[in-house]
Protein backbone atom coordinates (compact mmCIF):
# COMPACT_ATOMS: atom_id res chain seq x y z
CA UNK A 1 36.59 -6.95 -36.64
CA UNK A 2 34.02 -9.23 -38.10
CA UNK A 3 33.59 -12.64 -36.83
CA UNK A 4 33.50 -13.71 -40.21
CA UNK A 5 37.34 -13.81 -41.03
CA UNK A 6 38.73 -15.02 -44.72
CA UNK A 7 39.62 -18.62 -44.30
CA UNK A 8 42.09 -20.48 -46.20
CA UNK A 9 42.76 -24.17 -45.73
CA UNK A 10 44.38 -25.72 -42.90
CA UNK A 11 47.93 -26.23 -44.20
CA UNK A 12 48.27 -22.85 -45.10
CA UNK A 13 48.40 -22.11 -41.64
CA UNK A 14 51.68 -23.69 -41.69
CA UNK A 15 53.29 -22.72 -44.33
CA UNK A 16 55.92 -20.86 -42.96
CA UNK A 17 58.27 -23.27 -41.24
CA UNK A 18 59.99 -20.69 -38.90
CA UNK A 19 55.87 -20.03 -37.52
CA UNK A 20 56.09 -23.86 -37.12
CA UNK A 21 58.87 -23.49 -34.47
CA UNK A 22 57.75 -23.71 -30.45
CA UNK A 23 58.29 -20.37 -28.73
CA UNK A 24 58.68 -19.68 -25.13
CA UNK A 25 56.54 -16.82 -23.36
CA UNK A 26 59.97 -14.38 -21.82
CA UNK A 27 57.94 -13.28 -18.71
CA UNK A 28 58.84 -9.21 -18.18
CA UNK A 29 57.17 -7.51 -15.21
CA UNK A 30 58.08 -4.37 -16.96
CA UNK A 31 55.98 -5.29 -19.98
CA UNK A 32 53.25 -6.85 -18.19
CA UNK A 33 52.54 -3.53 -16.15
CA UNK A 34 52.63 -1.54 -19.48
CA UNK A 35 49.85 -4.08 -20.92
CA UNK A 36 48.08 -3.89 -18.14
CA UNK A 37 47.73 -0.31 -17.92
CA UNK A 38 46.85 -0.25 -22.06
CA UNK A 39 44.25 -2.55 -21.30
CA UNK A 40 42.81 -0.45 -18.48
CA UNK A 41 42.99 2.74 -20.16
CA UNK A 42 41.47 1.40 -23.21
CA UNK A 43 38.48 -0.16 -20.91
CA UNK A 44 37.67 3.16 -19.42
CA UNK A 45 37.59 5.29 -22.56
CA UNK A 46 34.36 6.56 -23.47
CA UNK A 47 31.82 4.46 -25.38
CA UNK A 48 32.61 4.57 -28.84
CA UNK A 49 31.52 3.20 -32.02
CA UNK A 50 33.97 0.66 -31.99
CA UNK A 51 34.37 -1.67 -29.22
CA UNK A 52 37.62 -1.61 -27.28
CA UNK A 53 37.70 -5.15 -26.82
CA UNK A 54 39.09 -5.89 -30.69
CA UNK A 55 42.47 -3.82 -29.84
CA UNK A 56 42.77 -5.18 -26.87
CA UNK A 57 43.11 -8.99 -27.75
CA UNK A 58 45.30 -7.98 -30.27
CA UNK A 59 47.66 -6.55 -27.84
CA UNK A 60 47.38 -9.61 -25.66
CA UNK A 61 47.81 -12.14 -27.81
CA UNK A 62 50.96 -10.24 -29.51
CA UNK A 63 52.03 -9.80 -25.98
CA UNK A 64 52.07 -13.58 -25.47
CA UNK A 65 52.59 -14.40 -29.11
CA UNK A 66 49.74 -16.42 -29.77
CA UNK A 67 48.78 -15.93 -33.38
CA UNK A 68 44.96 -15.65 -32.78
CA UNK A 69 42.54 -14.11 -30.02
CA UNK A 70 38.54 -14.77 -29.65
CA UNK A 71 35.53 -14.10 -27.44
CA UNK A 72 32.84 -15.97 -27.37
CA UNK A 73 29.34 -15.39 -25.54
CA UNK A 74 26.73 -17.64 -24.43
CA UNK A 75 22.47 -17.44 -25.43
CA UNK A 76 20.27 -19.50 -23.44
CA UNK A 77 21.37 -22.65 -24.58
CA UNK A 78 24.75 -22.51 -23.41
CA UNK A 79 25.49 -22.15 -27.20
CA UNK A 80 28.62 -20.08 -27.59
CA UNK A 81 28.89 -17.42 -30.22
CA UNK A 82 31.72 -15.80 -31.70
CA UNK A 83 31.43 -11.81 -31.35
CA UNK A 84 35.02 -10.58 -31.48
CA UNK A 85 38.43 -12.44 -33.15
CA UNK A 86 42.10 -11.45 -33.71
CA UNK A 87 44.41 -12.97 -36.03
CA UNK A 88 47.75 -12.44 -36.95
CA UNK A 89 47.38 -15.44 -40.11
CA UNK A 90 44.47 -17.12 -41.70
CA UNK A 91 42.14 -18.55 -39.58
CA UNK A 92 40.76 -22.06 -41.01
CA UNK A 93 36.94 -23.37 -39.57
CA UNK A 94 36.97 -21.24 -35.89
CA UNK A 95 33.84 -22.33 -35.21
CA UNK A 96 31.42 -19.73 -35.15
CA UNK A 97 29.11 -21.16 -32.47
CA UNK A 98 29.58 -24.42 -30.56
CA UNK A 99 29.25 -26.36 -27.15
CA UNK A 100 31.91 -26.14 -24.52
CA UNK A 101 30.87 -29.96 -23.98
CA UNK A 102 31.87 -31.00 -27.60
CA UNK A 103 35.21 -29.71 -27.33
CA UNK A 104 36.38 -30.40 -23.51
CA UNK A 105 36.13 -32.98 -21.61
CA UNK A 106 34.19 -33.12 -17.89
CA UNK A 107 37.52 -32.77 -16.38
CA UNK A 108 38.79 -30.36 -18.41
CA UNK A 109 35.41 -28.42 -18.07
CA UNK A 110 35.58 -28.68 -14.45
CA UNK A 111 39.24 -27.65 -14.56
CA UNK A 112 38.23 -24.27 -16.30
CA UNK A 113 35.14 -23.00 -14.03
CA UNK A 114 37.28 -24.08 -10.71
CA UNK A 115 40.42 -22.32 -11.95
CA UNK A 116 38.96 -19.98 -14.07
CA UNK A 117 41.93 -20.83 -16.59
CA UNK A 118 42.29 -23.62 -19.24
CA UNK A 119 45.76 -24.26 -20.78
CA UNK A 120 46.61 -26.80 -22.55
CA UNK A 121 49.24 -27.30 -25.40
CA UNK A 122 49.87 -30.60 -28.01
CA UNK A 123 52.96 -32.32 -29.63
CA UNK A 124 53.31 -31.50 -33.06
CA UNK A 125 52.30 -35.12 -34.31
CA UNK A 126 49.78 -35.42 -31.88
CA UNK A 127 46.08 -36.10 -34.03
CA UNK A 128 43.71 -33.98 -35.04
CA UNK A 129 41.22 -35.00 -32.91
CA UNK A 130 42.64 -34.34 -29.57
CA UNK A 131 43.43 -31.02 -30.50
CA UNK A 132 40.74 -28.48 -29.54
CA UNK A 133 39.90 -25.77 -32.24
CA UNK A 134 42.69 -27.62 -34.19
CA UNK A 135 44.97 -25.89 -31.92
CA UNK A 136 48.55 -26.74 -30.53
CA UNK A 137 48.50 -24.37 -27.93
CA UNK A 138 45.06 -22.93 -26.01
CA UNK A 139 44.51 -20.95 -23.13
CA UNK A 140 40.28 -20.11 -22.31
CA UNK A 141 39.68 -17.64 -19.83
CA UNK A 142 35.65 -17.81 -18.89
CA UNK A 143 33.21 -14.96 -17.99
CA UNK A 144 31.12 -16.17 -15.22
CA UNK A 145 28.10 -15.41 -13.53
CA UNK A 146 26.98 -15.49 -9.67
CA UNK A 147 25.92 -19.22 -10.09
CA UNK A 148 29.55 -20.16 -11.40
CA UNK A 149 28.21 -20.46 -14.88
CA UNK A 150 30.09 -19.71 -18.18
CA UNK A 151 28.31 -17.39 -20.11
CA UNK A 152 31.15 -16.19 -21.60
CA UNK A 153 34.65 -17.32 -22.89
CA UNK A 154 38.20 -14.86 -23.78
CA UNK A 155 41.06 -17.40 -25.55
CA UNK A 156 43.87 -17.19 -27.20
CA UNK A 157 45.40 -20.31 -29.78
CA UNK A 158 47.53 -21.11 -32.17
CA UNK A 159 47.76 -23.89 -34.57
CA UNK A 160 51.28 -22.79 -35.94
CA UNK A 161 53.52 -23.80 -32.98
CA UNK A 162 53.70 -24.39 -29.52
CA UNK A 163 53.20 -21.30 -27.10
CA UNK A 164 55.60 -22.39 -24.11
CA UNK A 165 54.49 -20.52 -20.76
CA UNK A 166 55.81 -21.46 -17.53
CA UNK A 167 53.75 -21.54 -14.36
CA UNK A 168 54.13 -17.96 -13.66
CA UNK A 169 53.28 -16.51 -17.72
CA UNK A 170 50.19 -18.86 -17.39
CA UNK A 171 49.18 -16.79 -14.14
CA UNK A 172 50.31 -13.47 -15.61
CA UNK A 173 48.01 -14.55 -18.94
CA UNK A 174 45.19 -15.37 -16.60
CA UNK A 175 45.13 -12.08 -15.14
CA UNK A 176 45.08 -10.42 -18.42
CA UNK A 177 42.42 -12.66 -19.78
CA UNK A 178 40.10 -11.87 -16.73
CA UNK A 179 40.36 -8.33 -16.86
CA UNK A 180 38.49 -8.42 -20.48
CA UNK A 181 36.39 -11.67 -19.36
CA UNK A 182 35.58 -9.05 -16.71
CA UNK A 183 34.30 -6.34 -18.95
CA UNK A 184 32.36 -8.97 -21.55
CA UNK A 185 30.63 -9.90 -18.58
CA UNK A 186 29.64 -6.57 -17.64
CA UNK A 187 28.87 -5.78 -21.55
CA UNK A 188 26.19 -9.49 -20.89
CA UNK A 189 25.07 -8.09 -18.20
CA UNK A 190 23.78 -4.68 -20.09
CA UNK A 191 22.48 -6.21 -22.56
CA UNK A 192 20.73 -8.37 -20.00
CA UNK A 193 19.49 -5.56 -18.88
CA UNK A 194 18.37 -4.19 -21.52
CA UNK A 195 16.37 -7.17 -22.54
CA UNK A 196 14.68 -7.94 -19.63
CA UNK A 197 13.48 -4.08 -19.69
CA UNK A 198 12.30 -4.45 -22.79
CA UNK A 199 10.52 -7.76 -22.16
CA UNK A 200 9.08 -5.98 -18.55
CA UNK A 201 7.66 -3.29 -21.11
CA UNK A 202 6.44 -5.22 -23.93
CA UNK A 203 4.37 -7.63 -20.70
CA UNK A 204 3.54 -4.75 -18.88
CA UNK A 205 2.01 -3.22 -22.37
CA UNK A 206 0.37 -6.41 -23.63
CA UNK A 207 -1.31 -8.06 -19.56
CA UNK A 208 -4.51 -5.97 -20.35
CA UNK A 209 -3.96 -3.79 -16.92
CA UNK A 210 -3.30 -0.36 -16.73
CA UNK A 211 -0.54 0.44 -14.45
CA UNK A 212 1.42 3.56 -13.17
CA UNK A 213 3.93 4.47 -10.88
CA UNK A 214 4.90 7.80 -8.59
CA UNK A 215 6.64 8.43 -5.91
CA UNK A 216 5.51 8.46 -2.79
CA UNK A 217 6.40 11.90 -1.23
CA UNK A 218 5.86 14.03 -4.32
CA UNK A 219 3.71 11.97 -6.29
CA UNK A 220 5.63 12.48 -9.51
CA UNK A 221 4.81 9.55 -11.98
CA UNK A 222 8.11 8.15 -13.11
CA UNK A 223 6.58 5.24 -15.13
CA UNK A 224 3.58 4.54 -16.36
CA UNK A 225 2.40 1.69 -19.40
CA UNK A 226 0.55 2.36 -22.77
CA UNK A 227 -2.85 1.25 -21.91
CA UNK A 228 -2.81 3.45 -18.68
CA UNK A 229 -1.55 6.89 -20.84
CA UNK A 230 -3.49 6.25 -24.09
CA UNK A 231 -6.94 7.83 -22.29
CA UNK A 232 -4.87 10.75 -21.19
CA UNK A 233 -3.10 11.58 -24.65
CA UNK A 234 -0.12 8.82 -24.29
CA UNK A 235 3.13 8.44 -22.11
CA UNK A 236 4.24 12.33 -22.66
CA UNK A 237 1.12 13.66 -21.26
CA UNK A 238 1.57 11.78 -18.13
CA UNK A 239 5.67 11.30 -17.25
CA UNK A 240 6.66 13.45 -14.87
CA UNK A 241 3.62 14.70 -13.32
CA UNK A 242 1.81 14.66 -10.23
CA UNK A 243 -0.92 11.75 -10.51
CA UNK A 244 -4.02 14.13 -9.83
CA UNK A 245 -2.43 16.70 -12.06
CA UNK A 246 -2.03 13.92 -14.77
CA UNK A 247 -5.38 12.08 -14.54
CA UNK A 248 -7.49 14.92 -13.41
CA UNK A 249 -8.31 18.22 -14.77
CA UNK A 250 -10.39 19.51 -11.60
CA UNK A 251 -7.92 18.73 -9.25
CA UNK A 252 -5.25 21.08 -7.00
CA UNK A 253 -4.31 18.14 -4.74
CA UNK A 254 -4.24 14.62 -3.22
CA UNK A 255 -7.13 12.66 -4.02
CA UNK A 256 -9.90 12.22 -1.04
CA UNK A 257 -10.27 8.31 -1.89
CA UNK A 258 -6.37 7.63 -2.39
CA UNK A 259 -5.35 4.92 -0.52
CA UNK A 260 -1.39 5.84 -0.30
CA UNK A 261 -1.80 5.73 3.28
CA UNK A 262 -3.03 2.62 4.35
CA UNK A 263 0.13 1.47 2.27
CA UNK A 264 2.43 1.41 4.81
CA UNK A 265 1.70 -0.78 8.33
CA UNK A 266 2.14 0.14 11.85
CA UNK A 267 5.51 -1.17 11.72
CA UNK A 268 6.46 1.32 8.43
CA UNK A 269 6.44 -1.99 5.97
CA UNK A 270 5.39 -1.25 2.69
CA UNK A 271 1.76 -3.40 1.98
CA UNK A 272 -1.19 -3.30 -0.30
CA UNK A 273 -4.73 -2.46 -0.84
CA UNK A 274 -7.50 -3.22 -3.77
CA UNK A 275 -10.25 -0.72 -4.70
CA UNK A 276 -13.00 -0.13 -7.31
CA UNK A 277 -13.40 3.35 -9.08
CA UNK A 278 -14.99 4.52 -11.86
CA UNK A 279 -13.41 6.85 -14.44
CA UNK A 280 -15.81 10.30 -14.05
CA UNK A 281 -15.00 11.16 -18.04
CA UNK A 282 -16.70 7.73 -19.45
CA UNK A 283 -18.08 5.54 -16.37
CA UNK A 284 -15.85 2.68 -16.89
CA UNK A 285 -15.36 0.89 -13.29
CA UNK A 286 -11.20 -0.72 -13.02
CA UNK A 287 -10.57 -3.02 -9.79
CA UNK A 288 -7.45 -1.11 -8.65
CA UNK A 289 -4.12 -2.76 -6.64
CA UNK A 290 -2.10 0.08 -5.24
CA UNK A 291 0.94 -0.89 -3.45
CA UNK A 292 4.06 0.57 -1.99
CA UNK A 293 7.37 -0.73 -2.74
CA UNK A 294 11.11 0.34 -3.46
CA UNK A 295 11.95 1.88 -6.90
CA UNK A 296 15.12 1.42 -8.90
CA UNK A 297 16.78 3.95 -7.13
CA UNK A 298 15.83 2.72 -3.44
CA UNK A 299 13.02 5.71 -3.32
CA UNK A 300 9.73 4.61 -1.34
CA UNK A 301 7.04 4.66 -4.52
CA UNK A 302 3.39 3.73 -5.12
CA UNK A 303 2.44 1.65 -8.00
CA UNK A 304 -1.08 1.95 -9.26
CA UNK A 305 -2.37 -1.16 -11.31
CA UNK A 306 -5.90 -1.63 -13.02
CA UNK A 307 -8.13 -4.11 -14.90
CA UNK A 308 -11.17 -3.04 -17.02
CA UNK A 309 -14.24 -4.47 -14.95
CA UNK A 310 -16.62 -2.67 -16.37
CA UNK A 311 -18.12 -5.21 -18.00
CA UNK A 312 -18.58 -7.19 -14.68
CA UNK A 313 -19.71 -4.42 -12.83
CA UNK A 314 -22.50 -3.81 -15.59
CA UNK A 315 -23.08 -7.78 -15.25
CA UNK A 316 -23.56 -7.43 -11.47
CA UNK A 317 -26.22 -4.29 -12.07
CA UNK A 318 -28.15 -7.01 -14.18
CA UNK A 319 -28.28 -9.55 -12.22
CA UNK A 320 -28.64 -7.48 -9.21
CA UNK A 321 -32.03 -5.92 -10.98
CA UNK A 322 -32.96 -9.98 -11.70
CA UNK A 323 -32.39 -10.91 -8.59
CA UNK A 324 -33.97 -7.93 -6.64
CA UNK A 325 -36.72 -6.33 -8.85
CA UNK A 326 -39.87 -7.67 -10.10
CA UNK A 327 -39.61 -8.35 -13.57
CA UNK A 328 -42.87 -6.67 -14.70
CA UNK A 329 -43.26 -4.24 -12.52
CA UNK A 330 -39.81 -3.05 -12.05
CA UNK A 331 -40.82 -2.54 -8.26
CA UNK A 332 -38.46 -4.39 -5.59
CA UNK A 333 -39.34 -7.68 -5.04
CA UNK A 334 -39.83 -10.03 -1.85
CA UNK A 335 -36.52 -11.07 -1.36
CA UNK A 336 -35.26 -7.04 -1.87
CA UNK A 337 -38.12 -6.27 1.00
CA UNK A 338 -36.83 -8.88 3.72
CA UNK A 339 -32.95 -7.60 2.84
CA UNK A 340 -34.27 -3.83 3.71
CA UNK A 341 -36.12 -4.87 6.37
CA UNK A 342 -32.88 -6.76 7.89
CA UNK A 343 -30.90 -3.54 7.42
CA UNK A 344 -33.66 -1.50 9.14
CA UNK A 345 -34.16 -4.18 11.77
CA UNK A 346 -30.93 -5.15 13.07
CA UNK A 347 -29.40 -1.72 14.60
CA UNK A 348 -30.55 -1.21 18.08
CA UNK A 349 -34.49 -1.37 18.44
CA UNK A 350 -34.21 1.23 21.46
CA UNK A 351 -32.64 3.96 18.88
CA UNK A 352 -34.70 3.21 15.48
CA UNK A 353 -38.34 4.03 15.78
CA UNK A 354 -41.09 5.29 13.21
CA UNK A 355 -40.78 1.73 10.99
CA UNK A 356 -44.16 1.06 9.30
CA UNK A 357 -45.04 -1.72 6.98
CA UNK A 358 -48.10 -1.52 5.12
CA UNK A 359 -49.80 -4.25 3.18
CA UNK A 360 -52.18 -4.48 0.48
CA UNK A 361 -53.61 -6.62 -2.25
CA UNK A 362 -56.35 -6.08 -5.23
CA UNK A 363 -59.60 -7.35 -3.88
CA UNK A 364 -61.27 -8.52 -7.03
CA UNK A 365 -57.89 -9.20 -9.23
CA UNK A 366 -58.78 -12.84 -9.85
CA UNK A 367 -62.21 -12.08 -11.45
CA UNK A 368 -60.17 -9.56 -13.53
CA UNK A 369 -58.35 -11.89 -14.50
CA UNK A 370 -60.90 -14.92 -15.00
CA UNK A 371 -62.91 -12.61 -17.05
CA UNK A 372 -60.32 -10.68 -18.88
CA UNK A 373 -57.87 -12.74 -19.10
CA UNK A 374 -53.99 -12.50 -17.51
CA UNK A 375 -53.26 -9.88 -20.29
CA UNK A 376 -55.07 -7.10 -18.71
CA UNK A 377 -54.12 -8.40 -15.16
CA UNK A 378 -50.36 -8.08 -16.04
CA UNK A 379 -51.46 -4.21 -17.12
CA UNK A 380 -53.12 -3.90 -13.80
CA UNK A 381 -50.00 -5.03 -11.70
CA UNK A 382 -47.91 -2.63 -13.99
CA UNK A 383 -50.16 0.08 -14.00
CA UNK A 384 -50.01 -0.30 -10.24
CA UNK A 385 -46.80 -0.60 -10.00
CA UNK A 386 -46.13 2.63 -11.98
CA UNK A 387 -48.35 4.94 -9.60
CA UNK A 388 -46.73 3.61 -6.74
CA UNK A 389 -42.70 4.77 -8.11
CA UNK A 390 -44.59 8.13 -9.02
CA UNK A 391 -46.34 9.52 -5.90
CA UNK A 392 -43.62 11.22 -3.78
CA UNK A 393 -45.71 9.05 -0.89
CA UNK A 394 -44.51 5.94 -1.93
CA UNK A 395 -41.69 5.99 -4.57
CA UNK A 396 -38.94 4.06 -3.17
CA UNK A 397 -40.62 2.84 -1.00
CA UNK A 398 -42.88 -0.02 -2.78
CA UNK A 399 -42.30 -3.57 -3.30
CA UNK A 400 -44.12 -6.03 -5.14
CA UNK A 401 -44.62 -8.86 -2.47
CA UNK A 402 -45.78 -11.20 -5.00
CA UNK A 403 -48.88 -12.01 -7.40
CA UNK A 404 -51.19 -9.45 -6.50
CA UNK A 405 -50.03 -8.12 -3.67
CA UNK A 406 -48.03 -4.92 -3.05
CA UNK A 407 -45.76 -3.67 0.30
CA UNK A 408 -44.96 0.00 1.17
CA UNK A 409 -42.11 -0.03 3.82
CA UNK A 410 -41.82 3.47 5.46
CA UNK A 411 -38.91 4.21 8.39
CA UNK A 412 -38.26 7.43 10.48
CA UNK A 413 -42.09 8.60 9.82
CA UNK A 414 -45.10 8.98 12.71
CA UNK A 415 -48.60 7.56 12.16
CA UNK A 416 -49.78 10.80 11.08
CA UNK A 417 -47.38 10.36 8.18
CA UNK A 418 -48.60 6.52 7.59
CA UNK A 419 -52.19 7.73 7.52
CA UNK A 420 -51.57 9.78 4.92
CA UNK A 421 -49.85 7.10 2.59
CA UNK A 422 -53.12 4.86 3.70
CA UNK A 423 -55.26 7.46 2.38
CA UNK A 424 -53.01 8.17 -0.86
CA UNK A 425 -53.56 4.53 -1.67
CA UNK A 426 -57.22 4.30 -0.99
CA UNK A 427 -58.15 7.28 -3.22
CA UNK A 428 -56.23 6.13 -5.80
CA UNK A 429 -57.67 2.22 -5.78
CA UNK A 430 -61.33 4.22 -6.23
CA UNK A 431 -60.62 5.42 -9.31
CA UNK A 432 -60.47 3.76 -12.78
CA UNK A 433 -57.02 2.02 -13.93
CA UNK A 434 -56.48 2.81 -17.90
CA UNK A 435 -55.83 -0.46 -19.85
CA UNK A 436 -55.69 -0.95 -23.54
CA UNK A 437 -59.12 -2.14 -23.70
CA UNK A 438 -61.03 -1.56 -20.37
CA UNK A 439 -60.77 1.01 -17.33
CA UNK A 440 -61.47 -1.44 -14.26
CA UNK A 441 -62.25 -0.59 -10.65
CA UNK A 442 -59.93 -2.63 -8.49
CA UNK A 443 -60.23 -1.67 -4.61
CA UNK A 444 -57.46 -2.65 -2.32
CA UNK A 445 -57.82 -3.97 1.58
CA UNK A 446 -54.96 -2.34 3.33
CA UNK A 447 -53.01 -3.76 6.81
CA UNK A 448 -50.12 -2.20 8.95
CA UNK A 449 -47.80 -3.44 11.10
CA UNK A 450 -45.24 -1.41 12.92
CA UNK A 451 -42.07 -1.76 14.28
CA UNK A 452 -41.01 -2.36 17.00
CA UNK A 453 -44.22 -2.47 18.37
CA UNK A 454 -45.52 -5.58 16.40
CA UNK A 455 -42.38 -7.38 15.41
CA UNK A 456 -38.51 -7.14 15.59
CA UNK A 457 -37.73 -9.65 12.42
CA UNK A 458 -38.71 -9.27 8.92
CA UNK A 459 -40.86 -12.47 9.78
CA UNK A 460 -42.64 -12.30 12.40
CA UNK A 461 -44.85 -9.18 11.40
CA UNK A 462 -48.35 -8.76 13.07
CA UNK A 463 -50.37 -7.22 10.17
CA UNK A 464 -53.30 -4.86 11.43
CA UNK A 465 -56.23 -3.82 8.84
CA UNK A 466 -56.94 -0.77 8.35
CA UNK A 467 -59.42 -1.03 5.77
């Protein structure tokens, strides 16, 4: 029935003056026990279109002839709402939302969460404003959650006459009323439900992070969010498969790098681990949480979560290359050279042998550059740069130490080896270097230092010339 019921004005809800007479509740356990049973049988019929709870307040309020039913839920606000009404007559202004605290007082508020029942009828000539709903007789039932909290109400009223119930009808009422407070508050709870799924998808969907779920054992993805699928083709492509199957096209298995488990302690707790990885189809790099926890249906599952950072990652790179590499010529700088020669340095000296620095510099760079100016000296540097990262001898191996002078850094080679990079360099510093407008000579004096012979820290090197 719509909430919305026909109203007519108040004194035509007492027109008839045999209505107007008080009527006592004839308790019947016989009766009763047939309600009950109508009640129960119509609460566990299957879902259908309409809901069961219409017929049944019209059963209990003929029942305990009361001449109009209602059922009211609460939002957030603790705003009550009318969803469902019965009424035998015209209804006049049932309010169609309200505040339990504008109509009952503390006590009588208090008096209907302890006891879960509110009674309460009023003399005929008693005013209108201490009746409530512009009853005579009301009885509220509430729907209550965990905390004790209305968040739902079941009544019966009527503003013809006086419903008379002894101690014993109000109890047999109560019960009544609580089986269908009951089942609103399951129907709140659904819908609850529903909601907060809803709002868990439309986050999950909207947070920017890509996240899946599968179970543990078998891997099977039983949930997974729109940004995550949209790569792969969208949620169908993905639900219900294996992850590698899903995300993968070249794989028959468990991933090498998965982390599933590290996800579980010594103890068998569920715990977490981050990651980076980069997606092989496009390069992007996602910071990864995966984490093992219970799923809805108490199963031990593995949820997979993931933020874009490939931005960042291509932000590191840059400032990595400013940081480490000689801006003109694109060789490693100092402080790259002293990081290396850490590295090298610090495993045990008695195990790492064959570690060779060599250093050089231009011998007649400044009168290059005094004469033809620093244009042609930074083509010089470049240009020597650029045959160092293309001879097999020293690519990789070069650093620019600063202004003009240059660092080869060799490890796990003999002297022979060295030698032969010495010689490399001195043929190549005897021939001409091509600039735009001159082909200058520029010799190089060469020195070597070895480790661990001459020093065990990137410091303390003894350089030895060679030439």
């Amino acid at each position: 029935m719509d909430a919305n019921v026909s109203n007519s004005a108040s004194s035509q809800d007492r027109t008839d003056a045999s209505d107007a007479l008080p009527r006592t509740y004839n308790y019947n356990s016989v009766d009763l026990q047939q309600l009950f049973a109508k009640i129960i049988e119509s609460l566990s019929l299957p879902d259908e279109s309409d809901s069961p709870v219409e017929r049944i307040l019209t059963d209990v309020c003929q029942h305990f002839k009361f001449g109009c039913g209602f059922v009211y839920e609460a939002d957030h606000t603790h705003t009550f709402h009318l969803k469902e009404q019965y009424a035998a007559y015209h209804i006049a202004d049932l309010p169609q939302s309200f505040q339990l605290e504008k109509h009952l007082g503390v006590n009588d508020i208090d008096e209907l969460l302890r006891t879960s029942v509110f009674y309460q009828h009023v003399d005929e000539d008693a005013p209108r404003s201490t009746r409530i709903f512009d009853s005579n007789t009301l009885m509220l039932v509430p729907a209550q959650d965990k905390d004790g909290t209305a968040i739902g109400l079941v009544g019966m009223m009527d503003r013809r006459r006086n419903i008379l119930l002894d101690d014993q009808a109000v109890k047999a009422a109560k019960m009544v009323l609580n089986l269908l407070a009951n089942n609103i508050k399951i129907r709140i709870y659904q819908r609850s439900l529903e909601y907060a799924e809803q709002s868990l998808h439309s986050i999950l969907d909207n947070t920017g992070i890509d996240v899946y779920v599968n179970d543990f054992n078998t891997h099977e993805i039983l949930y997974v969010n729109k940004s995550m699928a949209a790569p792969y083709g969208g949620l169908e492509k993905l639900m219900g498969k294996r992850c590698w199957e899903a995300i993968y096209t070249d794989k028959t298995g468990q991933c090498d790098y998965c982390p599933q488990k590290k996800l579980i302690d010594e103890d068998g707790n569920p715990t977490k681990i981050y990651w980076d990885y980069r997606r092989p189809f496009d390069g992007s790099w996602f910071r990864v949480l995966s984490a093992a926890f219970r799923w809805v249906d108490g199963r031990l599952a593995h949820v997979v979560s993931s933020v874009d950072i490939t931005e960042n990652k291509n932000n590191e790179a840059t400032i990595a290359q400013m940081a480490n590499f000689d801006a003109l010529t694109n060789l490693p700088n100092r402080r790259k050279l002293m990081h290396d020669c850490a590295e090298y340095m610090k495993e045990d000296v008695r195990r790492r042998t064959g570690g060779y620095l060599l250093f050089f510099d231009l011998d007649n760079f400044k009168a290059l550059n005094d004469s033809m100016g620093h244009q042609a000296g930074d083509e010089l540097l470049t240009e020597v740069g650029r045959a160092m990262q293309k001879n097999p001898l020293t690519k990789n191996h070069s650093y620019r130490y600063g202004g003009d002078e240059f660092i080869v850094l060799l490890t796990e080679v003999d002297r022979d080896y060295v030698m032969k990079v010495v010689r490399f360099l001195l043929d190549r510093f005897e021939k001409p270097w091509k600039l735009q407008h001159t082909q200058p000579i520029c010799r190089a004096s060469i020195g070597v230092a070895e480790f661990p012979a001459d020093a065990t820290t990137p410091d303390d090197s003894q350089v030895q010339n060679v030439v």
